[in-house]
Protein backbone atom coordinates (compact mmCIF):
# COMPACT_ATOMS: atom_id res chain seq x y z
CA UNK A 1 -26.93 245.90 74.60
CA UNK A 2 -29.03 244.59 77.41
CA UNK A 3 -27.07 243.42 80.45
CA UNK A 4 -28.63 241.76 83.29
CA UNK A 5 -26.23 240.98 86.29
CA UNK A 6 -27.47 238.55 88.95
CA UNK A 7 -26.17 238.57 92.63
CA UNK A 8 -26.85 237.07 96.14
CA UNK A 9 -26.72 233.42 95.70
CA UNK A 10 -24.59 230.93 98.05
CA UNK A 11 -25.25 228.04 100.27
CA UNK A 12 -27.78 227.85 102.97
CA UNK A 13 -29.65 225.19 105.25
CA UNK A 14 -32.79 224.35 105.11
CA UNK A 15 -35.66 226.60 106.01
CA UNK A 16 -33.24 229.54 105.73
CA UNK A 17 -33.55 232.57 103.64
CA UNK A 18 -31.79 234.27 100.60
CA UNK A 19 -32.29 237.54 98.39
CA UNK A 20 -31.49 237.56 94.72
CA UNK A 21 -31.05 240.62 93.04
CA UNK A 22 -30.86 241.46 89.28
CA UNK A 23 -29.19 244.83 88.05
CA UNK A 24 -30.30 245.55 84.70
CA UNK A 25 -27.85 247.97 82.57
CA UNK A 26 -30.89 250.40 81.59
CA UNK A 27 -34.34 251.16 82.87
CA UNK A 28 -36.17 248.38 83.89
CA UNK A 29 -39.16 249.85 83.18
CA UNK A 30 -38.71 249.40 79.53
CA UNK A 31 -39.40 245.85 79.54
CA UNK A 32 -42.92 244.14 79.40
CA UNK A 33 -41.94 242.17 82.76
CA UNK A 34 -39.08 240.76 84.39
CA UNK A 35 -38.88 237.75 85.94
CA UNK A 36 -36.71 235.09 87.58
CA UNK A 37 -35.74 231.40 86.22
CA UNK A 38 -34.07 228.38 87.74
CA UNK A 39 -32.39 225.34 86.47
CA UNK A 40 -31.91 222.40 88.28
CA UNK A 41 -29.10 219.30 87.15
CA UNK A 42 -30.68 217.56 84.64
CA UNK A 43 -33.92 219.59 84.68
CA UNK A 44 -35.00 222.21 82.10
CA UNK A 45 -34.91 225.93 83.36
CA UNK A 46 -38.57 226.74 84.76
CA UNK A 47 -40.46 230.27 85.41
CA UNK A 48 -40.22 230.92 89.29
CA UNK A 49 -41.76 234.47 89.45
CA UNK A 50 -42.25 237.07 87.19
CA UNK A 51 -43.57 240.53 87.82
CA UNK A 52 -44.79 242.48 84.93
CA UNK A 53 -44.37 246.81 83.90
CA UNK A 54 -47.80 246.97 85.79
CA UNK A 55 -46.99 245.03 88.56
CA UNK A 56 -48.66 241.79 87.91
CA UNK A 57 -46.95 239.09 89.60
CA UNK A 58 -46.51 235.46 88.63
CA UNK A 59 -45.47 232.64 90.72
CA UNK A 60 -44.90 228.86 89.94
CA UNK A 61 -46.83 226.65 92.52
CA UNK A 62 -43.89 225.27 94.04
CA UNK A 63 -42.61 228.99 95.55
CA UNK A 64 -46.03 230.35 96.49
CA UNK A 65 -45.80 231.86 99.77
CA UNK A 66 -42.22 230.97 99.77
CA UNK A 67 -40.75 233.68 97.52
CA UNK A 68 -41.46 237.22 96.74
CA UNK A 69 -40.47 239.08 94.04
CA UNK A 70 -39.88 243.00 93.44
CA UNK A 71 -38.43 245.95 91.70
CA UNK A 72 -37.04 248.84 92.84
CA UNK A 73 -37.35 251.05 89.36
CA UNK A 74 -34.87 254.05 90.69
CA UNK A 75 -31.94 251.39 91.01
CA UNK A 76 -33.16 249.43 88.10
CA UNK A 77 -33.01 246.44 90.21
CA UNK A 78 -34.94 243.51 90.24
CA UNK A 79 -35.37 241.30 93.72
CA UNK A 80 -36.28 237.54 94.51
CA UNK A 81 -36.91 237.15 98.86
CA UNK A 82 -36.32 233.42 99.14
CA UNK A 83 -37.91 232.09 102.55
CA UNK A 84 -38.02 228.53 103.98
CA UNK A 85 -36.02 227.62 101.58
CA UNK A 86 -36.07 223.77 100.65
CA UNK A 87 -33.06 221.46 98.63
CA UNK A 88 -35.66 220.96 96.15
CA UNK A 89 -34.75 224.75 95.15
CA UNK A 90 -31.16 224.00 94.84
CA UNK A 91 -30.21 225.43 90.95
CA UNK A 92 -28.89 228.08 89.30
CA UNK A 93 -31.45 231.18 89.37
CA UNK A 94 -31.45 233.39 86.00
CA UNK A 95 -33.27 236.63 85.87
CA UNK A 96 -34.75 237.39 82.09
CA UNK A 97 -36.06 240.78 81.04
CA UNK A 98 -38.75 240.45 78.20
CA UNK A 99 -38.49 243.22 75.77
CA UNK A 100 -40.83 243.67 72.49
CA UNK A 101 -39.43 240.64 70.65
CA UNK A 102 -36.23 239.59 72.60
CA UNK A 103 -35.38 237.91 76.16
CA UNK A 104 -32.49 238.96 77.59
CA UNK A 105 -30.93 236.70 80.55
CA UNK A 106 -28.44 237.27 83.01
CA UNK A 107 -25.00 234.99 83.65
CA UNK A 108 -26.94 232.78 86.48
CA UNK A 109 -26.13 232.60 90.69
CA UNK A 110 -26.16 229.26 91.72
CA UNK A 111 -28.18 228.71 94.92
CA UNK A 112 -28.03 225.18 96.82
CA UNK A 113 -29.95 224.82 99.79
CA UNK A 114 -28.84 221.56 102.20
CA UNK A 115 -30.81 219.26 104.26
C-alpha cells in the first residue's frame, strides 16, 4: 500500500514563501511522475506541477516562475518551493504519485495565503 504524506503548509502573507514536501512510503522512483494538486473552495482540484521519472517538469500557467518542484530520490521525497505567493493560491495542496494504472494521493496540507 502506497502512502503519500504531505507536510509544510500553514498561513502566510502575501508575496511570502512556503515549501511543501511529500514523503512517499516506497521509492519514488517507481512511479511514472509525481506531481502536486490543489483545490480551492468550490473549485475542482487542478494539476500545479508535476515532474516525471525522467525529470520532465510540468507547470500550470498560473505558478510559472512562481513554484518549483523537485525530488530528492534517496529520501523518497517529493518538494513544491512556493515563492511570491498570492491568495489566489489559497487551497489545500495534494501530492499524487502515478503508478502503471493507479494514482495514489496524499491526505492534503491546506495552504492560505492573506492579502
Amino acid at each position: 500500500q502506497v502512502q503519500l504524506v504531505e507536510s509544510g503548509g500553514g498561513l502566510v502573507q502575501a508575496g511570502g514563501s512556503l515549501r511543501l514536501s511529500c514523503g512517499a512510503s516506497g521509492s519514488i522512483f517507481s512511479f511514472n511522475s509525481m506531481g502536486w494538486y490543489r483545490q480551492a473552495p468550490g473549485k475542482q482540484r487542478g494539476l500545479v506541477a508535476s515532474i516525471t521519472r525522467s525529470g520532465i517538469l510540468n507547470y500550470s500557467d498560473s505558478v510559472k516562475g512562481r513554484f518549483t518542484i523537485s525530488r530528492d530520490n534517496a529520501k523518497n521525497t517529493v518538494y513544491l518551493q512556493m515563492n511570491s505567493l498570492k491568495p489566489e493560491d489559497t487551497a489545500v495542496y495534494y501530492c499524487a504519485a502515478d503508478g502503471n494504472s493507479l494514482r495514489y494521493w496524499g491526505q492534503g496540507t491546506q495552504v492560505t495565503v492573506s492579502s
